[in-house]
PDB file of N, CA and C in Angstrom:
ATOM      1  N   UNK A   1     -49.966 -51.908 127.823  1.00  0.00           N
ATOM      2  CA  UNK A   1     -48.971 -51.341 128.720  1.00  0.00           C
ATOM      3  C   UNK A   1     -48.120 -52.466 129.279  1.00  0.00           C
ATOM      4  N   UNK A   2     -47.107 -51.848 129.614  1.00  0.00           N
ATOM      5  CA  UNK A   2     -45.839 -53.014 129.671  1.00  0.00           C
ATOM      6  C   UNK A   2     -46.333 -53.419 131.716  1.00  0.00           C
ATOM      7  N   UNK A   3     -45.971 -54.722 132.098  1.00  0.00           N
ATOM      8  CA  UNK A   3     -46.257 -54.668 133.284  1.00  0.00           C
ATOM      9  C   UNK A   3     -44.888 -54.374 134.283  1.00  0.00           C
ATOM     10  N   UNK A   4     -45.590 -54.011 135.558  1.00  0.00           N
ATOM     11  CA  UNK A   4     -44.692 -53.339 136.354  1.00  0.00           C
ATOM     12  C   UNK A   4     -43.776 -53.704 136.919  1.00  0.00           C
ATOM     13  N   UNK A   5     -42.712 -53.394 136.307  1.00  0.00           N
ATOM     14  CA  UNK A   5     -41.431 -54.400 136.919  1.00  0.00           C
ATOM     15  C   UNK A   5     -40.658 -53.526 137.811  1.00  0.00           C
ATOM     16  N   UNK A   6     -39.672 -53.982 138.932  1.00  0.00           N
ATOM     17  CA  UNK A   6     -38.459 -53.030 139.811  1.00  0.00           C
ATOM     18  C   UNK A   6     -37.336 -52.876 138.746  1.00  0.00           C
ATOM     19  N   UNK A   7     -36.598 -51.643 138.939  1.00  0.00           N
ATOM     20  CA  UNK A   7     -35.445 -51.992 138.092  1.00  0.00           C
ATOM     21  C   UNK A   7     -34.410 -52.701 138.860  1.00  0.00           C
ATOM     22  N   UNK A   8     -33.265 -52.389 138.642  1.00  0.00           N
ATOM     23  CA  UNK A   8     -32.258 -52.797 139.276  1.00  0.00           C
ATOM     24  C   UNK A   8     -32.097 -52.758 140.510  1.00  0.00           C
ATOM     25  N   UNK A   9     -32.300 -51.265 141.059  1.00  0.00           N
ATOM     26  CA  UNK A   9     -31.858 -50.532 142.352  1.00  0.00           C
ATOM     27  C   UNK A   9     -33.520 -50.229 142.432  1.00  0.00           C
ATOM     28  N   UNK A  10     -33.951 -49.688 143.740  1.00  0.00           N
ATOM     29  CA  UNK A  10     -34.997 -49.434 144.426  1.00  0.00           C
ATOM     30  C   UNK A  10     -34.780 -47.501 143.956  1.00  0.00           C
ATOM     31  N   UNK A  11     -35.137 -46.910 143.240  1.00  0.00           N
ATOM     32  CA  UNK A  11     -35.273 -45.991 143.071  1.00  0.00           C
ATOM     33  C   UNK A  11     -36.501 -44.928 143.874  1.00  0.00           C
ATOM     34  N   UNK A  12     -36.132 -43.949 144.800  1.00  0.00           N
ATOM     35  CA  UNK A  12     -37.703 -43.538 145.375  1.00  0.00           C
ATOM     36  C   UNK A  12     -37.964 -41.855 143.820  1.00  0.00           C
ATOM     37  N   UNK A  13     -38.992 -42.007 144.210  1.00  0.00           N
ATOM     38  CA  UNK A  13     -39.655 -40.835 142.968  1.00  0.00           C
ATOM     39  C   UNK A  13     -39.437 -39.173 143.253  1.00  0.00           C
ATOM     40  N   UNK A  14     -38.424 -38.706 142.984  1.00  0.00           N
ATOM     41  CA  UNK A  14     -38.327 -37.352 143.449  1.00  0.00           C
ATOM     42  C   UNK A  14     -39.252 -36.488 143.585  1.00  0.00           C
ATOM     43  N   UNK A  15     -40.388 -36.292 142.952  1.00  0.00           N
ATOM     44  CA  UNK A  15     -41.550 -35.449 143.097  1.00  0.00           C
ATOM     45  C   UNK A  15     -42.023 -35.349 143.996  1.00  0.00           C
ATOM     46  N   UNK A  16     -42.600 -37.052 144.050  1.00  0.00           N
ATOM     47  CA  UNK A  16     -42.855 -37.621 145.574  1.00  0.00           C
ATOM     48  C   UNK A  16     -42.256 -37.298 146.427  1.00  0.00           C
ATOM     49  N   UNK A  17     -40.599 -37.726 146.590  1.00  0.00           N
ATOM     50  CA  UNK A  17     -40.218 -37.464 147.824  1.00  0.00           C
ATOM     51  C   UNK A  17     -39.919 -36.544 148.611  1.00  0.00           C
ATOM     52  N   UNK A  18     -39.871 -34.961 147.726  1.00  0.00           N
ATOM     53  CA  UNK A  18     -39.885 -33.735 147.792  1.00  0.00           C
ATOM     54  C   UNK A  18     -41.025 -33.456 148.713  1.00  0.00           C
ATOM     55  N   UNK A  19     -42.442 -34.314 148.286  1.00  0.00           N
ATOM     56  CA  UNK A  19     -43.789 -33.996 149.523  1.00  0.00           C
ATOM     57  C   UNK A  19     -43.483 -34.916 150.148  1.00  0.00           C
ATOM     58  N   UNK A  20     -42.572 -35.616 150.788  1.00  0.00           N
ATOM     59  CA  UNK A  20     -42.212 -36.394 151.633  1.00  0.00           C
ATOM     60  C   UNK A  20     -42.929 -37.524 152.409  1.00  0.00           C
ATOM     61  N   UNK A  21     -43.607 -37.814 150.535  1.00  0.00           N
ATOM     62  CA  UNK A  21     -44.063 -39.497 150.333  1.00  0.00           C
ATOM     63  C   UNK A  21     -42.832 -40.437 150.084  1.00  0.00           C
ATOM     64  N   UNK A  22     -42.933 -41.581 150.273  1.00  0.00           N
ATOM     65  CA  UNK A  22     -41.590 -42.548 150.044  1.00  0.00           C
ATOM     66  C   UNK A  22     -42.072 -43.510 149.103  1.00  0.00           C
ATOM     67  N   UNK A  23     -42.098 -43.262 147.725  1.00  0.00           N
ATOM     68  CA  UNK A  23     -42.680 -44.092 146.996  1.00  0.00           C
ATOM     69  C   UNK A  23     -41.571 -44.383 145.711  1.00  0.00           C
ATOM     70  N   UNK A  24     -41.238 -46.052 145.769  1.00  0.00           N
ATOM     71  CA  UNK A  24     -40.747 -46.434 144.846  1.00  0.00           C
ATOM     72  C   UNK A  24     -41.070 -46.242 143.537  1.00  0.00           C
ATOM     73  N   UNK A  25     -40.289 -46.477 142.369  1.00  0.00           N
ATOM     74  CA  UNK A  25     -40.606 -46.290 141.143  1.00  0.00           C
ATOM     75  C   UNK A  25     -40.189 -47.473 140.638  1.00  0.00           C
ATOM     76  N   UNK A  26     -41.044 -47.388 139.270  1.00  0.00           N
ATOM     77  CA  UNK A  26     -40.793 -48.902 138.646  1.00  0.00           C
ATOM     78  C   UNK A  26     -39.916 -49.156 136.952  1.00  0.00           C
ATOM     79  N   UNK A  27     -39.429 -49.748 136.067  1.00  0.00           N
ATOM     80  CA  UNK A  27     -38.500 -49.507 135.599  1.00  0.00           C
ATOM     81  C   UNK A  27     -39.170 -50.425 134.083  1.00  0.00           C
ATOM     82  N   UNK A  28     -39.385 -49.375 132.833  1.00  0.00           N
ATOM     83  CA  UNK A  28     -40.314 -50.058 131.628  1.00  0.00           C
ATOM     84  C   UNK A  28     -38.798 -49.966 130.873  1.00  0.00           C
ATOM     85  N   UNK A  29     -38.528 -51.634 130.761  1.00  0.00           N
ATOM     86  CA  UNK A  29     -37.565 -51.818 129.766  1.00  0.00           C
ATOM     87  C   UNK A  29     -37.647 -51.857 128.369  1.00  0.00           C
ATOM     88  N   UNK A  30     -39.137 -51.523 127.604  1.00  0.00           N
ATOM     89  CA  UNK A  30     -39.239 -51.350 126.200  1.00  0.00           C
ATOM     90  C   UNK A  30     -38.912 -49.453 126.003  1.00  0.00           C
ATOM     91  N   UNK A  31     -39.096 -48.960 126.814  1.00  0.00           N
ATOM     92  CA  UNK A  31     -38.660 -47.160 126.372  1.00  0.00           C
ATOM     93  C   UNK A  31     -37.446 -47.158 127.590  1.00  0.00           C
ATOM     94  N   UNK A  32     -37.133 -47.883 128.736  1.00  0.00           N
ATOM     95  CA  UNK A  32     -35.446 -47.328 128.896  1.00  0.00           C
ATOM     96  C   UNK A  32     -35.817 -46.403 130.247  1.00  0.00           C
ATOM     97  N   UNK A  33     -36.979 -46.513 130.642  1.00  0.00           N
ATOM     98  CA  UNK A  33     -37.131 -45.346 131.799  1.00  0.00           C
ATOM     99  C   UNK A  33     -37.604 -45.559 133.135  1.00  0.00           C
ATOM    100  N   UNK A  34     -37.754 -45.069 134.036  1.00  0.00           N
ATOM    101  CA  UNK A  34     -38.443 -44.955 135.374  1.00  0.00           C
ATOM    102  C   UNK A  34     -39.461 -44.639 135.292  1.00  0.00           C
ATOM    103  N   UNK A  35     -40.591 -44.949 135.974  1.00  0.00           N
ATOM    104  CA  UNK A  35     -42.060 -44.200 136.415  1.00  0.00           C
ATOM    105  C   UNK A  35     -42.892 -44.533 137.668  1.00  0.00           C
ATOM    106  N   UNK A  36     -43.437 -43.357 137.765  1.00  0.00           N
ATOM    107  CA  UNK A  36     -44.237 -43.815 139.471  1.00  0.00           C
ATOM    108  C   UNK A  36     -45.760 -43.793 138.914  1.00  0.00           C
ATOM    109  N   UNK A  37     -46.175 -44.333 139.685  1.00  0.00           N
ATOM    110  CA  UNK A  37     -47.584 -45.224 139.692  1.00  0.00           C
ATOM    111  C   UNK A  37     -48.376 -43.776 140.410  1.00  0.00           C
ATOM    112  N   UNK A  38     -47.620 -43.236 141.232  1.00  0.00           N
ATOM    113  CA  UNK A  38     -48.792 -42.365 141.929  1.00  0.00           C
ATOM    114  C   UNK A  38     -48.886 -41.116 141.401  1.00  0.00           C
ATOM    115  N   UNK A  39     -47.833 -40.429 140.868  1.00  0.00           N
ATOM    116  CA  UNK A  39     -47.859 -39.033 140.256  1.00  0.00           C
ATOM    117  C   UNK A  39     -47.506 -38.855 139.057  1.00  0.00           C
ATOM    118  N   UNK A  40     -47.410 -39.926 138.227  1.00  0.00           N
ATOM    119  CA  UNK A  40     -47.350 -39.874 136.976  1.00  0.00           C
ATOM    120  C   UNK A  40     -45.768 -39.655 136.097  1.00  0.00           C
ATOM    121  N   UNK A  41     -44.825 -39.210 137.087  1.00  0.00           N
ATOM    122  CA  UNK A  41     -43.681 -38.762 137.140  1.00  0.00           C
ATOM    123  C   UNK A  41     -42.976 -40.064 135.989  1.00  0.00           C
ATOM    124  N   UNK A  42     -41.849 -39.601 135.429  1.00  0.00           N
ATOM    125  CA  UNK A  42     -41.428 -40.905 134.250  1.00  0.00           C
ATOM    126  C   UNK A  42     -39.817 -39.914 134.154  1.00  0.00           C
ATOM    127  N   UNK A  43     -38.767 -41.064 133.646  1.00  0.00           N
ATOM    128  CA  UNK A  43     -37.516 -40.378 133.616  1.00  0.00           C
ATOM    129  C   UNK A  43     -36.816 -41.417 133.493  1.00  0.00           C
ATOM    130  N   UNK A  44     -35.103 -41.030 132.508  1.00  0.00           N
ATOM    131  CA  UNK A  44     -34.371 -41.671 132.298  1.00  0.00           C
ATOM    132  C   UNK A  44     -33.748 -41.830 133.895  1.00  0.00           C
ATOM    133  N   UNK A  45     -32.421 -42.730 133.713  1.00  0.00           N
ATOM    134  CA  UNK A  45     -31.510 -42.884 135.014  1.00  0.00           C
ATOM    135  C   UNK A  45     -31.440 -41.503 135.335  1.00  0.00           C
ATOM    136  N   UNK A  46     -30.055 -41.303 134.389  1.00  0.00           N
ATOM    137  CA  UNK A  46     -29.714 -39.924 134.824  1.00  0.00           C
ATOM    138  C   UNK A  46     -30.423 -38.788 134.952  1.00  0.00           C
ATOM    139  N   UNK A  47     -31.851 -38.428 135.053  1.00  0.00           N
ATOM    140  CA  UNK A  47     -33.083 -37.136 135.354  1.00  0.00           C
ATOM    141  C   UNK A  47     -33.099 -38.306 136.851  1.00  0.00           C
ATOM    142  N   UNK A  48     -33.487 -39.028 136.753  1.00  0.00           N
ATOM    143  CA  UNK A  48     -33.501 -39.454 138.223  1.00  0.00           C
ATOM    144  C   UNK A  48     -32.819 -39.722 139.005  1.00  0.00           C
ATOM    145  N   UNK A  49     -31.242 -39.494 138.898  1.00  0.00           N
ATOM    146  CA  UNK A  49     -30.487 -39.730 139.988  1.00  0.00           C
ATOM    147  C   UNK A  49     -30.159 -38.396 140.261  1.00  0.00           C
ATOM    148  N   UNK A  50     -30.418 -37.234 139.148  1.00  0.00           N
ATOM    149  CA  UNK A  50     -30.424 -35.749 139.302  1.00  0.00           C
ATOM    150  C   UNK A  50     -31.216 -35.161 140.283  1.00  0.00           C
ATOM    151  N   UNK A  51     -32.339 -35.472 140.118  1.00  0.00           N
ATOM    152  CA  UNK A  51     -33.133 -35.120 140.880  1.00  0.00           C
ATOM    153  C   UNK A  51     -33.259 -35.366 142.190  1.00  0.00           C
ATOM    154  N   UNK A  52     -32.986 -36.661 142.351  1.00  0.00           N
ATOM    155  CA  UNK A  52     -32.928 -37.187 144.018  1.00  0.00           C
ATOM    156  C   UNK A  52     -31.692 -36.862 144.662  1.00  0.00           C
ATOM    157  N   UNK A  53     -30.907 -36.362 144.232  1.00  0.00           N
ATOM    158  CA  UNK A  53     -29.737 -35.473 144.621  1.00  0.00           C
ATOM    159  C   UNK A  53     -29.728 -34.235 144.909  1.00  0.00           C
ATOM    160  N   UNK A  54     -31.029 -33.401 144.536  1.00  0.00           N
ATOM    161  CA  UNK A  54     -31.413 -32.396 145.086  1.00  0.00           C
ATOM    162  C   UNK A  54     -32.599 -32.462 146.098  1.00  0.00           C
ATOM    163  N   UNK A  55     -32.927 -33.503 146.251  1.00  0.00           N
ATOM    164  CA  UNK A  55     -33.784 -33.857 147.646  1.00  0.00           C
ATOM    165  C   UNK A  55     -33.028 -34.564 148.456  1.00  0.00           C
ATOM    166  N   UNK A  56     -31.491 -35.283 148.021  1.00  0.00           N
ATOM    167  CA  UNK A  56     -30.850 -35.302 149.525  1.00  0.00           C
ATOM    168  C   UNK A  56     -30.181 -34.152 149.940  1.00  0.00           C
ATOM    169  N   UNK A  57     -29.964 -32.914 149.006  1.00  0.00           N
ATOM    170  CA  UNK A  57     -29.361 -31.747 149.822  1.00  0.00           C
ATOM    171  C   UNK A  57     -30.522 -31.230 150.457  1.00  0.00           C
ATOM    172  N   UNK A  58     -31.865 -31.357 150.744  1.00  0.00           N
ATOM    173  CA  UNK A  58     -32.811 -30.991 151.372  1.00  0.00           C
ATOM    174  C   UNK A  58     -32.878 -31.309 153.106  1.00  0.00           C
ATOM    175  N   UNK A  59     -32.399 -32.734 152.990  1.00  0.00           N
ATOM    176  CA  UNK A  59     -31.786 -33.208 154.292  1.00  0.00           C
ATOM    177  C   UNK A  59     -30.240 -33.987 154.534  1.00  0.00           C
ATOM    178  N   UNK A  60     -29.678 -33.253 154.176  1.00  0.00           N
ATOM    179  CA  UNK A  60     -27.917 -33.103 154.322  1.00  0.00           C
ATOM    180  C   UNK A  60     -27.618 -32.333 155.896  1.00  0.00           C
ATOM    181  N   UNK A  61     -28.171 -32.084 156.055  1.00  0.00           N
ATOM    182  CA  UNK A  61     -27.667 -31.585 157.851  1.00  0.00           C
ATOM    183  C   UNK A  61     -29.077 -32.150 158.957  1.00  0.00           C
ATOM    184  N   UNK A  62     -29.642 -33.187 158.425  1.00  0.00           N
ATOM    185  CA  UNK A  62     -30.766 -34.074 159.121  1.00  0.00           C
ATOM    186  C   UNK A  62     -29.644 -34.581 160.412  1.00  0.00           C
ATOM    187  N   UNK A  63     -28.943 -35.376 160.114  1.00  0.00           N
ATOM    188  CA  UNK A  63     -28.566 -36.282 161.620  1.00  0.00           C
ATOM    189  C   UNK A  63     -27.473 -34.848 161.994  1.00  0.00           C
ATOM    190  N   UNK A  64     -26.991 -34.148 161.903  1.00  0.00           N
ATOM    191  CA  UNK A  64     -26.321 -32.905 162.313  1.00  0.00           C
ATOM    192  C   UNK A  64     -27.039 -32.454 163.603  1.00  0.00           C
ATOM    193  N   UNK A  65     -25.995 -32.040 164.664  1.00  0.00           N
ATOM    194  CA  UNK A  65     -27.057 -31.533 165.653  1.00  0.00           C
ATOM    195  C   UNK A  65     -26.206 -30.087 165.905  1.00  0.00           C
ATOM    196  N   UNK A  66     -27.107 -29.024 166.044  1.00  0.00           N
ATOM    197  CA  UNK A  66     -26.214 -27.568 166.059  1.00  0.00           C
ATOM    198  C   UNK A  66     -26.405 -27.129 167.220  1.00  0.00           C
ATOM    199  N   UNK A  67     -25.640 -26.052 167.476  1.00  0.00           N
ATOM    200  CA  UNK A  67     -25.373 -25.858 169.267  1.00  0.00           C
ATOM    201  C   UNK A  67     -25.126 -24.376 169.047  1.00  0.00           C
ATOM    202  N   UNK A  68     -25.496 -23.364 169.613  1.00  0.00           N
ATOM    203  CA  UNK A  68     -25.531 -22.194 169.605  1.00  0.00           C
ATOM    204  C   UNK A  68     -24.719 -21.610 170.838  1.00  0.00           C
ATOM    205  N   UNK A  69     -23.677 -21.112 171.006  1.00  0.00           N
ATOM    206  CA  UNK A  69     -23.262 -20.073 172.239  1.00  0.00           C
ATOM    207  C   UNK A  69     -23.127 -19.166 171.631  1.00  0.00           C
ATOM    208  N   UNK A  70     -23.660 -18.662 173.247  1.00  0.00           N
ATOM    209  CA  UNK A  70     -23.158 -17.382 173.558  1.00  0.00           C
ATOM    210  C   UNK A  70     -21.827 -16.752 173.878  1.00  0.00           C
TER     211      UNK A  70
END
């Protein structure tokens, strides 16, 4: 097995971060992909920048503060 290198950018693991663990992923330059160490999760760039784009619309109105009147 290839050893564990960062890729470029600090990528966090969408699976993961969906259960709202914060766990980096690491980047195997003989197959071209991402993978996390804790859930087994593996993916090109683009499945992983897909994905973590639907866990920032999860908290897209986080710093938003809403106000209700009557």
């Amino acid at each position: 097995m290839a050893q564990a290198g960062k890729g470029r950018l600090n990528y966090r693991c969408p699976s993961c971060f969906m259960r709202d663990i914060d766990m980096d992923m690491f980047y195997d330059s003989e197959r071209g992909e991402y993978y996390c160490l804790r859930c087994q999760y593996r993916g090109d760039e683009a499945d992983v920048l897909a994905k973590n784009e639907m866990a920032r619309f999860r908290y897209g109105a986080m710093m938003r503060r809403f106000t209700f009147e009557d």
